[in-house]
C-alpha atoms as a PDB file:
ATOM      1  CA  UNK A   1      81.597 207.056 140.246  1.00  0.00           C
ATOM      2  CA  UNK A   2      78.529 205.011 140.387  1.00  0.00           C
ATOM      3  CA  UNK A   3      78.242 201.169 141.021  1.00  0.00           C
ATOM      4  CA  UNK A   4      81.090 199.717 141.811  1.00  0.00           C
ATOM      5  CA  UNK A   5      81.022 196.057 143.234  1.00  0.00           C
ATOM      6  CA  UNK A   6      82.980 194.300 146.286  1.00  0.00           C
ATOM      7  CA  UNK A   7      84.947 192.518 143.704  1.00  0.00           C
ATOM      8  CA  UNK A   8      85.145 195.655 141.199  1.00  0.00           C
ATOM      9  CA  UNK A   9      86.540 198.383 142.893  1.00  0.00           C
ATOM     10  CA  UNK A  10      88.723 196.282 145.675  1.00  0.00           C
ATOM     11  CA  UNK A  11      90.374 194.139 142.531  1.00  0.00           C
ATOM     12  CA  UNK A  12      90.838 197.547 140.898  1.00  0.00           C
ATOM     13  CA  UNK A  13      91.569 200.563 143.107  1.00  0.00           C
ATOM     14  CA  UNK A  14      93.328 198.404 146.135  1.00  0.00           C
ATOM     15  CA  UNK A  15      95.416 196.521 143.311  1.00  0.00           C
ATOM     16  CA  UNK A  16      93.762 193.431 143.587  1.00  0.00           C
ATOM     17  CA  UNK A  17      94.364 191.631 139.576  1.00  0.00           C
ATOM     18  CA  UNK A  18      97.139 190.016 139.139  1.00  0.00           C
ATOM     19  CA  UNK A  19      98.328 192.211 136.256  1.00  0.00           C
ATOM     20  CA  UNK A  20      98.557 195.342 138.624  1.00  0.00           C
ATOM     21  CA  UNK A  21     101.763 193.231 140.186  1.00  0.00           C
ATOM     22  CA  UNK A  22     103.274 191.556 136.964  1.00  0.00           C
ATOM     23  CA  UNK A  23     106.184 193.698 135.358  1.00  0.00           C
ATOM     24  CA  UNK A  24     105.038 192.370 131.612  1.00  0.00           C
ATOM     25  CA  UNK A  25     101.239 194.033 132.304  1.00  0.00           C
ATOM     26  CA  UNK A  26     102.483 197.494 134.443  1.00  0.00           C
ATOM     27  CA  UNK A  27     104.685 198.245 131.375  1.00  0.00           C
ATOM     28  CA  UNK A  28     103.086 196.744 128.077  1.00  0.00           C
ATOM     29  CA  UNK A  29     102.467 199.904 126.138  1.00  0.00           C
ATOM     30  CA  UNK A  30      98.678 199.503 125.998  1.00  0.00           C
ATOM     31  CA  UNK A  31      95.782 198.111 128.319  1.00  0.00           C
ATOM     32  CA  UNK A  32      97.534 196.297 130.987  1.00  0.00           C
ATOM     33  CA  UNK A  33      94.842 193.564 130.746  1.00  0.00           C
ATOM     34  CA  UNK A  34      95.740 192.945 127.122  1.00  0.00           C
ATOM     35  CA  UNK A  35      98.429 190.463 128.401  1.00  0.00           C
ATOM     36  CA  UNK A  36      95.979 188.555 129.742  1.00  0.00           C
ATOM     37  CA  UNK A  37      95.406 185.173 128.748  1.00  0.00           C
ATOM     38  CA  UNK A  38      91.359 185.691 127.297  1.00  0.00           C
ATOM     39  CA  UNK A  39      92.590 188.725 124.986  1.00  0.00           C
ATOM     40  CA  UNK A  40      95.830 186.420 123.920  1.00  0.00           C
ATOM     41  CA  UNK A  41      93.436 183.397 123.268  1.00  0.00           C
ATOM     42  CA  UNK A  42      90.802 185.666 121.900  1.00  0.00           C
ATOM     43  CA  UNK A  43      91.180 185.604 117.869  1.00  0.00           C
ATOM     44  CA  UNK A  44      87.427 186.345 117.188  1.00  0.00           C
ATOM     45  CA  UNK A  45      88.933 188.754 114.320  1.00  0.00           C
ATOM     46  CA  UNK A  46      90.378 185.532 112.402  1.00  0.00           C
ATOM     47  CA  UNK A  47      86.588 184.784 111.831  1.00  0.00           C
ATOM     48  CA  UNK A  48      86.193 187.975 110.334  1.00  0.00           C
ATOM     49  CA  UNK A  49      86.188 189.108 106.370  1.00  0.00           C
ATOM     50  CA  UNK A  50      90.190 189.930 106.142  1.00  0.00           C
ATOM     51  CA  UNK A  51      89.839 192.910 104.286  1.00  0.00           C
ATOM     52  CA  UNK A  52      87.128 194.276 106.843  1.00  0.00           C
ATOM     53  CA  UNK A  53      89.557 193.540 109.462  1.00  0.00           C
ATOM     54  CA  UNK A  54      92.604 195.219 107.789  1.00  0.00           C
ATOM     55  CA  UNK A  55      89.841 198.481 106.544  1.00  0.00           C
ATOM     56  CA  UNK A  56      88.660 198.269 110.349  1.00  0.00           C
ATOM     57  CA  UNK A  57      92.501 198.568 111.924  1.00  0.00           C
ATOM     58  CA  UNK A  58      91.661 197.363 114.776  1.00  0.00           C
ATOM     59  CA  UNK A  59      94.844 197.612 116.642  1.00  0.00           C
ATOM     60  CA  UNK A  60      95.135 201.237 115.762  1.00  0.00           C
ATOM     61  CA  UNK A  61      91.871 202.079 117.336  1.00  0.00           C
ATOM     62  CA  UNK A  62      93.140 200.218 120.632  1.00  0.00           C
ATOM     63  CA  UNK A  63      96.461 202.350 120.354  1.00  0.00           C
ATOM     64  CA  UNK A  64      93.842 205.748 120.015  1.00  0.00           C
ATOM     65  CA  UNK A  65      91.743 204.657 122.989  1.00  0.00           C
ATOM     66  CA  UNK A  66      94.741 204.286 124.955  1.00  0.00           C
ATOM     67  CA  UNK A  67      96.793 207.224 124.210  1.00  0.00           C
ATOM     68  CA  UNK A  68      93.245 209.184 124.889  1.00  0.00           C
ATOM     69  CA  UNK A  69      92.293 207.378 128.196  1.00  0.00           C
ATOM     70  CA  UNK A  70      96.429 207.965 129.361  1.00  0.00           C
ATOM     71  CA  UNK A  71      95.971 212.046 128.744  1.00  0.00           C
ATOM     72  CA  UNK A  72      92.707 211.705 130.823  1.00  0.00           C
ATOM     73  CA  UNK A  73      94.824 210.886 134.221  1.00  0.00           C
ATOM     74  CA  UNK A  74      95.026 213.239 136.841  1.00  0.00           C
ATOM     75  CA  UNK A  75      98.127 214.477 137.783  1.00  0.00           C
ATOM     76  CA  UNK A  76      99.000 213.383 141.190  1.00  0.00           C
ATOM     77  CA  UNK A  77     100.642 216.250 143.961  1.00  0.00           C
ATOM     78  CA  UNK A  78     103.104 215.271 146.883  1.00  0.00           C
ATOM     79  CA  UNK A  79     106.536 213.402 147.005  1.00  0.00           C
ATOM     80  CA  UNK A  80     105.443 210.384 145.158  1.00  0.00           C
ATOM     81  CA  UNK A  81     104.518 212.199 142.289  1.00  0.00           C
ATOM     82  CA  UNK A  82     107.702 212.124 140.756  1.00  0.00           C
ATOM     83  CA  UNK A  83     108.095 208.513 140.977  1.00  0.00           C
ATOM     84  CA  UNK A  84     108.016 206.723 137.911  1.00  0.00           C
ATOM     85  CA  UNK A  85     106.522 203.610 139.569  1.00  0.00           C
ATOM     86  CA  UNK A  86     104.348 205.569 141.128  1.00  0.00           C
ATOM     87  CA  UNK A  87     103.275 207.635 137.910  1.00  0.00           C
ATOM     88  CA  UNK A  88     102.617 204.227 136.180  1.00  0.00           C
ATOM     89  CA  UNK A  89     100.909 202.682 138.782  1.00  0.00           C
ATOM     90  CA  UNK A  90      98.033 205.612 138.841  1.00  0.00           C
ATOM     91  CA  UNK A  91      97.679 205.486 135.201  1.00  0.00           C
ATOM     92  CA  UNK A  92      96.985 201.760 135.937  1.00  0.00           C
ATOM     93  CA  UNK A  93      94.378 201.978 138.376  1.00  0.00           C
ATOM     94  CA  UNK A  94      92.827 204.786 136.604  1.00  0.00           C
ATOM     95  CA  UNK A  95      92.729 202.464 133.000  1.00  0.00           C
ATOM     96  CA  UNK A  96      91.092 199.739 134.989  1.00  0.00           C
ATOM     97  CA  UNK A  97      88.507 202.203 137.121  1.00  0.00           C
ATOM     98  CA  UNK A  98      87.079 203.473 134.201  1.00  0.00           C
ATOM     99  CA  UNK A  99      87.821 201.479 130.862  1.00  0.00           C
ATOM    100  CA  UNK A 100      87.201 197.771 132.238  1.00  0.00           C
ATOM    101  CA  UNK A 101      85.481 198.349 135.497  1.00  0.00           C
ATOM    102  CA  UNK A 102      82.102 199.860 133.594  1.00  0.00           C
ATOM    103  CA  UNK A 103      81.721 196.498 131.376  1.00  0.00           C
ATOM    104  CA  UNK A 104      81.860 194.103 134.202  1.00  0.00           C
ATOM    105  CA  UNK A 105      78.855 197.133 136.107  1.00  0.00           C
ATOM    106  CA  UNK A 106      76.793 196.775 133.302  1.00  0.00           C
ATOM    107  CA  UNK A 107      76.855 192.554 133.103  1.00  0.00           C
ATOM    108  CA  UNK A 108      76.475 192.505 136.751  1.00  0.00           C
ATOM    109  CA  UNK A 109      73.602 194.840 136.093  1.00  0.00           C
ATOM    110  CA  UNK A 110      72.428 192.787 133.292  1.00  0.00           C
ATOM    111  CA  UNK A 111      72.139 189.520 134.658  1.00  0.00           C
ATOM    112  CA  UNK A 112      70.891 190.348 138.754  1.00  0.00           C
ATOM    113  CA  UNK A 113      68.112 191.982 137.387  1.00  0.00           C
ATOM    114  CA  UNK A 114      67.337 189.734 134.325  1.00  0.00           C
ATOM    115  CA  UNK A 115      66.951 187.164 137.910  1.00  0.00           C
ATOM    116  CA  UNK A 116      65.605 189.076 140.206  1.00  0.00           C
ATOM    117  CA  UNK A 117      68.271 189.699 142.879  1.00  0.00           C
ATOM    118  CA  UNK A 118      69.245 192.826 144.213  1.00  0.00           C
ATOM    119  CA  UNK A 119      73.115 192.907 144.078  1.00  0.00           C
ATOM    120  CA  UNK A 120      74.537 195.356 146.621  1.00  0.00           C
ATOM    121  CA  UNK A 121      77.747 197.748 145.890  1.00  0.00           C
ATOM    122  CA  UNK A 122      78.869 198.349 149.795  1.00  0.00           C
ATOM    123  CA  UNK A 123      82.501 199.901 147.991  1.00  0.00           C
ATOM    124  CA  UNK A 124      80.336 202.213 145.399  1.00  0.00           C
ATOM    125  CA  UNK A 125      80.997 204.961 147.343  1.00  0.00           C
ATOM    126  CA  UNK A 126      82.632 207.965 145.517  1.00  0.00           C
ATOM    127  CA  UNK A 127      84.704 209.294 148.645  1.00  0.00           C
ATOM    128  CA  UNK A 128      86.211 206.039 149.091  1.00  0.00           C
ATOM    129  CA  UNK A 129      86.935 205.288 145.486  1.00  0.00           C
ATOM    130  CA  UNK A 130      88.693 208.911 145.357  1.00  0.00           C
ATOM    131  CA  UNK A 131      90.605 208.853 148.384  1.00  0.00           C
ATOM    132  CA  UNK A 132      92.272 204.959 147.810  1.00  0.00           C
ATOM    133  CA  UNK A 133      92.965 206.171 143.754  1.00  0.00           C
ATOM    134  CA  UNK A 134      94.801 208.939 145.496  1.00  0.00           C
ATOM    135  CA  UNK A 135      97.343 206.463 148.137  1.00  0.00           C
ATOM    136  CA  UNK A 136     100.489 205.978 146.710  1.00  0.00           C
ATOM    137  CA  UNK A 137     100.836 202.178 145.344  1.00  0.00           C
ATOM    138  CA  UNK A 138     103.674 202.094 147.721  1.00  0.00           C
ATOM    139  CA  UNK A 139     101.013 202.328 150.583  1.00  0.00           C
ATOM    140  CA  UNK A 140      98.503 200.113 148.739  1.00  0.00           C
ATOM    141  CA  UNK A 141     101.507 197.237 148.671  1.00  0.00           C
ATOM    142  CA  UNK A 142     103.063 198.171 151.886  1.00  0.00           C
ATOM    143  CA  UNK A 143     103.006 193.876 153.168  1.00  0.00           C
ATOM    144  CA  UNK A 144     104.142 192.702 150.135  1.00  0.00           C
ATOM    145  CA  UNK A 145     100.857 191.604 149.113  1.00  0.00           C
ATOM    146  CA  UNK A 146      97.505 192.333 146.921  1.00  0.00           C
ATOM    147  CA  UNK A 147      95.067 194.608 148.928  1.00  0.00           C
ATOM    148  CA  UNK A 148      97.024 195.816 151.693  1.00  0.00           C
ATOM    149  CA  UNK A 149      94.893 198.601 152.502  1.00  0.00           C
ATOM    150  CA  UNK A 150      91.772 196.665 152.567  1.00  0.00           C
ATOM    151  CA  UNK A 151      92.472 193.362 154.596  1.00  0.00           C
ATOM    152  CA  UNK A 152      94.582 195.627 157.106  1.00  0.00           C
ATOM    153  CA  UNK A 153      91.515 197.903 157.494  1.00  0.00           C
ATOM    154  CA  UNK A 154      89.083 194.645 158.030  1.00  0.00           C
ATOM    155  CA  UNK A 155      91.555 192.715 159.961  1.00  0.00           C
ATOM    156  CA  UNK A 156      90.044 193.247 163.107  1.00  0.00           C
ATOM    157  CA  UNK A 157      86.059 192.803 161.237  1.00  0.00           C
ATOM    158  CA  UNK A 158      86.561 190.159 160.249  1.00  0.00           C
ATOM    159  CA  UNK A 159      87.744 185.882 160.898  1.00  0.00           C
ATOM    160  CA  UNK A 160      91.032 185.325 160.441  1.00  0.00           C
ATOM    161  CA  UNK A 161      90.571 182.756 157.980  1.00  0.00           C
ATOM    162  CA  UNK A 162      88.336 185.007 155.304  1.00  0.00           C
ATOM    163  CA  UNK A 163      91.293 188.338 156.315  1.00  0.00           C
ATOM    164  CA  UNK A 164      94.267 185.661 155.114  1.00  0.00           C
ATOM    165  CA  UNK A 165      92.370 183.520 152.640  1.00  0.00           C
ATOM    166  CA  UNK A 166      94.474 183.266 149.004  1.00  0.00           C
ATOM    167  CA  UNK A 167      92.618 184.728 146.351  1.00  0.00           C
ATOM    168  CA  UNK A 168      90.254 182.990 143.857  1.00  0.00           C
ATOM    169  CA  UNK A 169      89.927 183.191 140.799  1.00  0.00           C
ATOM    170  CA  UNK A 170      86.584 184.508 138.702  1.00  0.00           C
ATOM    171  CA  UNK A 171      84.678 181.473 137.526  1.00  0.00           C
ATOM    172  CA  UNK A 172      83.807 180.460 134.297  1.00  0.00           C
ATOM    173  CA  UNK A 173      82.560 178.042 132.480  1.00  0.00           C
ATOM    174  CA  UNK A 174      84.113 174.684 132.551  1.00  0.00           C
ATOM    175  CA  UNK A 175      81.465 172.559 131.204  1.00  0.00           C
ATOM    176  CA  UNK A 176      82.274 170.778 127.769  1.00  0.00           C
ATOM    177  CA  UNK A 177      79.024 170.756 126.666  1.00  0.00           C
ATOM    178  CA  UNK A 178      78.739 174.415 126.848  1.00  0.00           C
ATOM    179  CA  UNK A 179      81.893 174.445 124.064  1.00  0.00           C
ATOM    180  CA  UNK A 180      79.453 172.155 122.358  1.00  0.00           C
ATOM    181  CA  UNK A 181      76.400 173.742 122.190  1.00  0.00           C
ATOM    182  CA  UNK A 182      78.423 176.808 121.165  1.00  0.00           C
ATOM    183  CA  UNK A 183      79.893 175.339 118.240  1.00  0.00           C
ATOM    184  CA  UNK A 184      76.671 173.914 117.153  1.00  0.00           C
ATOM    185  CA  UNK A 185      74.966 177.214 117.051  1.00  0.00           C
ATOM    186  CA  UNK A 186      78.097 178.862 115.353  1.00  0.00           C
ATOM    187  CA  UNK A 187      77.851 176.029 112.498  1.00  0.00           C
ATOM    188  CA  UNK A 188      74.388 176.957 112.216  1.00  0.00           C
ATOM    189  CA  UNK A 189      74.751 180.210 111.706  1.00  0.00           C
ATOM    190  CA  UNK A 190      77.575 179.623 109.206  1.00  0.00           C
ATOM    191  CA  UNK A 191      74.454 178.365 106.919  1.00  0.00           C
ATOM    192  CA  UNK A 192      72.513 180.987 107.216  1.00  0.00           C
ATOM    193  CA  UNK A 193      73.279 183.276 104.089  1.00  0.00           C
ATOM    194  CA  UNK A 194      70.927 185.455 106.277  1.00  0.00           C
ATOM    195  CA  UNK A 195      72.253 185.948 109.261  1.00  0.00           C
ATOM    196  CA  UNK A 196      72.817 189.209 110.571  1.00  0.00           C
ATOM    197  CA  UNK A 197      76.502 188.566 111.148  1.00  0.00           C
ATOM    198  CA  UNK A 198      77.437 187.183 108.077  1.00  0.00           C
ATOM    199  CA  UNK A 199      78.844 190.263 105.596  1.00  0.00           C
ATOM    200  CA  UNK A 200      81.618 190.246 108.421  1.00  0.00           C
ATOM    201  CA  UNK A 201      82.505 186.739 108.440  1.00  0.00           C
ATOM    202  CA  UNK A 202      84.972 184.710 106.209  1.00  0.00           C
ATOM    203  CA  UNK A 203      82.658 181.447 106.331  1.00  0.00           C
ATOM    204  CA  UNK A 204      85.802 179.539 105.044  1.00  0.00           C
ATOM    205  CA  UNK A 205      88.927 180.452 107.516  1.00  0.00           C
ATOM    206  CA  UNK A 206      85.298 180.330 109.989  1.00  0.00           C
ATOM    207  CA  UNK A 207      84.566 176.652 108.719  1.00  0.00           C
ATOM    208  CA  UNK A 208      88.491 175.865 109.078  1.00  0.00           C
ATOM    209  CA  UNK A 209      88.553 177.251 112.864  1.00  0.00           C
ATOM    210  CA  UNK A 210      85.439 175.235 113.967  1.00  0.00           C
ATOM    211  CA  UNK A 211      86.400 171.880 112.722  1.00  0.00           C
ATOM    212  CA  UNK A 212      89.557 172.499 114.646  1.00  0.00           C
ATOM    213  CA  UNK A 213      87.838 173.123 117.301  1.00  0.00           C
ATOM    214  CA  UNK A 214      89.807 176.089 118.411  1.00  0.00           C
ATOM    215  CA  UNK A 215      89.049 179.479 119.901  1.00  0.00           C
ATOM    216  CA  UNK A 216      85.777 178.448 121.849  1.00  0.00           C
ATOM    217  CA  UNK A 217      86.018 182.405 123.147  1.00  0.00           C
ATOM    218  CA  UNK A 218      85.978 183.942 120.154  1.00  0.00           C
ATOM    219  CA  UNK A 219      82.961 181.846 118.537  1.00  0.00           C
ATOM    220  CA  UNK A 220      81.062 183.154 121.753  1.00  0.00           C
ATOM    221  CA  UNK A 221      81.865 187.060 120.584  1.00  0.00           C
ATOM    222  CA  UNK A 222      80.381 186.153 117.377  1.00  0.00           C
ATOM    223  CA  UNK A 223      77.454 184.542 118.756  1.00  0.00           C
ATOM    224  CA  UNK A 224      76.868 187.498 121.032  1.00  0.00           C
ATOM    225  CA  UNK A 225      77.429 189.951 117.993  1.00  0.00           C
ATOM    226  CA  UNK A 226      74.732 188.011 116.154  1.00  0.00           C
ATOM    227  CA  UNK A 227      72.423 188.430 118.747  1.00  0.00           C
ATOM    228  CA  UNK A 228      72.959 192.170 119.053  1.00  0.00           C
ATOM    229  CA  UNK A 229      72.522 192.981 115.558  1.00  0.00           C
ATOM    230  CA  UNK A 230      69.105 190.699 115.575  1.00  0.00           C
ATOM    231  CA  UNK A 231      67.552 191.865 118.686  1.00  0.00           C
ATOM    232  CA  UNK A 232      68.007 195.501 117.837  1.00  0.00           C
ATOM    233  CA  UNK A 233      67.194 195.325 113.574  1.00  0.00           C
ATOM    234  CA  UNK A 234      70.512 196.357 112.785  1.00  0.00           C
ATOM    235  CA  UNK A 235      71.562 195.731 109.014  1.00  0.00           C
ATOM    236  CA  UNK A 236      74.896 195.730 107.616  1.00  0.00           C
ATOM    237  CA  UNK A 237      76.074 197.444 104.105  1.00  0.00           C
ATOM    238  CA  UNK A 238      80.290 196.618 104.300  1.00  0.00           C
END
C-alpha cells in the first residue's frame, strides 16, 4: 500500500476513529463512516434534479460498493478467526484502509504540493500496514483504549504528555464568512443557465435550501462538482 499518513493509517489500522469503537458504526450494514455526522448532514442530493436522483439510485450503488468491497476481505487464520467481533472488526479496518483512506492520500497529495511542502508518510510502510491489519482487534484494544498498539510501542519514545494526550479532532472550517462566501458563489451559479452543473440541479428546492441557509456541506459538493466539470470541458446530456 502506498502513502499512508501518521494520521491515516494509525486512525485506521490501530483503530483510531471513533466509529471503529461505537456499536451503531461496527454494525450499520454499510460503510461504518456513513453514521457519521458529515454524511448525515450531507443532503447535497436534495439540490439535485429529483428524477436524476431517483434514475441515479444512489443508495443502491452504495449497497453494490459495499457488498463488493466486503467479498474483497481476506480471510483471517488462527483462533480469532472464528470470532464474530473479530470477523467484523477486520472487515472494518479493511473498508477504511482502502475505500476512505485513498481520498484523504490524494487531498493530502493535492494540497502539500499545490504549496510546496513535502509531507512525509513515516507509517507508509507496507510490512507494517500488513502485519497491524493482521492483530486481532482484541490486541489492538487490549487497555481499553484507541491505539493500544501504537502509544504502548512509543511509550518509552516519546513525553509522557504527547503518549497520554486525548485525541483531537480533524479541523475544519469554523469561519462564518467562509459559509458566506459559499453561499454567494452557489447563488451565483444558480443564475447561470450556463453553468456546467446546472442539468443536475433543481434551481427551485436549490433556491429554497439557500435562503434557509441550510446544508453549508452540501452547497460545497456542488461547488466542487462545478469546478470539475469546468476545469476538465466536461458537458452534460441527462
Amino acid at each position: 500500500m502506498d502513502g499512508c499518513s501518521v494520521r491515516g493509517v494509525g486512525r485506521r489500522d490501530f483503530g483510531g476513529y471513533p466509529e471503529f469503537h461505537d456499536p451503531l458504526h461496527v454494525q450499520a450494514d454499510t460503510f461504518p463512516w456513513r453514521g457519521s455526522r458529515a454524511y448525515v448532514n450531507d443532503t447535497s442530493r436534495e439540490y439535485l434534479d429529483p428524477e436524476l436522483v431517483e434514475k441515479l439510485d444512489l443508495p443502491g450503488y452504495v449497497d453494490e460498493q459495499y457488498r463488493r468491497a466486503l467479498a474483497e476481505v481476506p480471510p483471517s487464520t488462527g483462533p480469532a478467526s472464528a470470532d464474530p467481533v473479530e470477523r467484523r472488526m477486520r472487515e472494518v479496518c479493511y473498508l477504511y484502509l482502502t475505500r476512505h483512506l485513498p481520498t484523504l492520500l490524494d487531498r493530502k497529495d493535492r494540497m502539500s504540493m499545490a504549496s510546496g511542502l513535502e509531507v512525509r508518510v513515516p507509517y507508509c510502510v507496507h510490512r507494517v500496514v500488513e502485519y497491524v491489519f493482521g492483530t486481532p482487534w482484541a490486541h489492538k484494544t487490549f487497555d481499553g483504549r484507541e491505539k493500544s498498539l501504537l502509544i504502548a510501542a512509543t511509550a518509552d519514545l516519546l513525553p509522557e504528555s504527547v503518549v497520554q494526550r486525548v485525541k483531537s479532532a480533524y479541523p475544519t472550517i469554523q469561519d462564518p464568512a467562509y459559509d458566506r462566501v459559499l453561499c454567494t458563489q452557489f447563488a451565483k451559479l444558480l443564475n447561470d443557465r450556463n453553468a456546467a452543473v446546472a442539468p443536475l440541479l433543481s434551481v427551485e428546492s436549490s433556491h429554497a435550501r439557500l435562503n434557509a441557509a441550510e446544508n453549508v456541506r452540501g452547497v460545497e459538493r456542488i461547488l466542487a462538482l462545478q469546478d470539475f466539470l469546468s476545469n476538465y470541458n466536461v458537458s452534460l446530456r441527462v
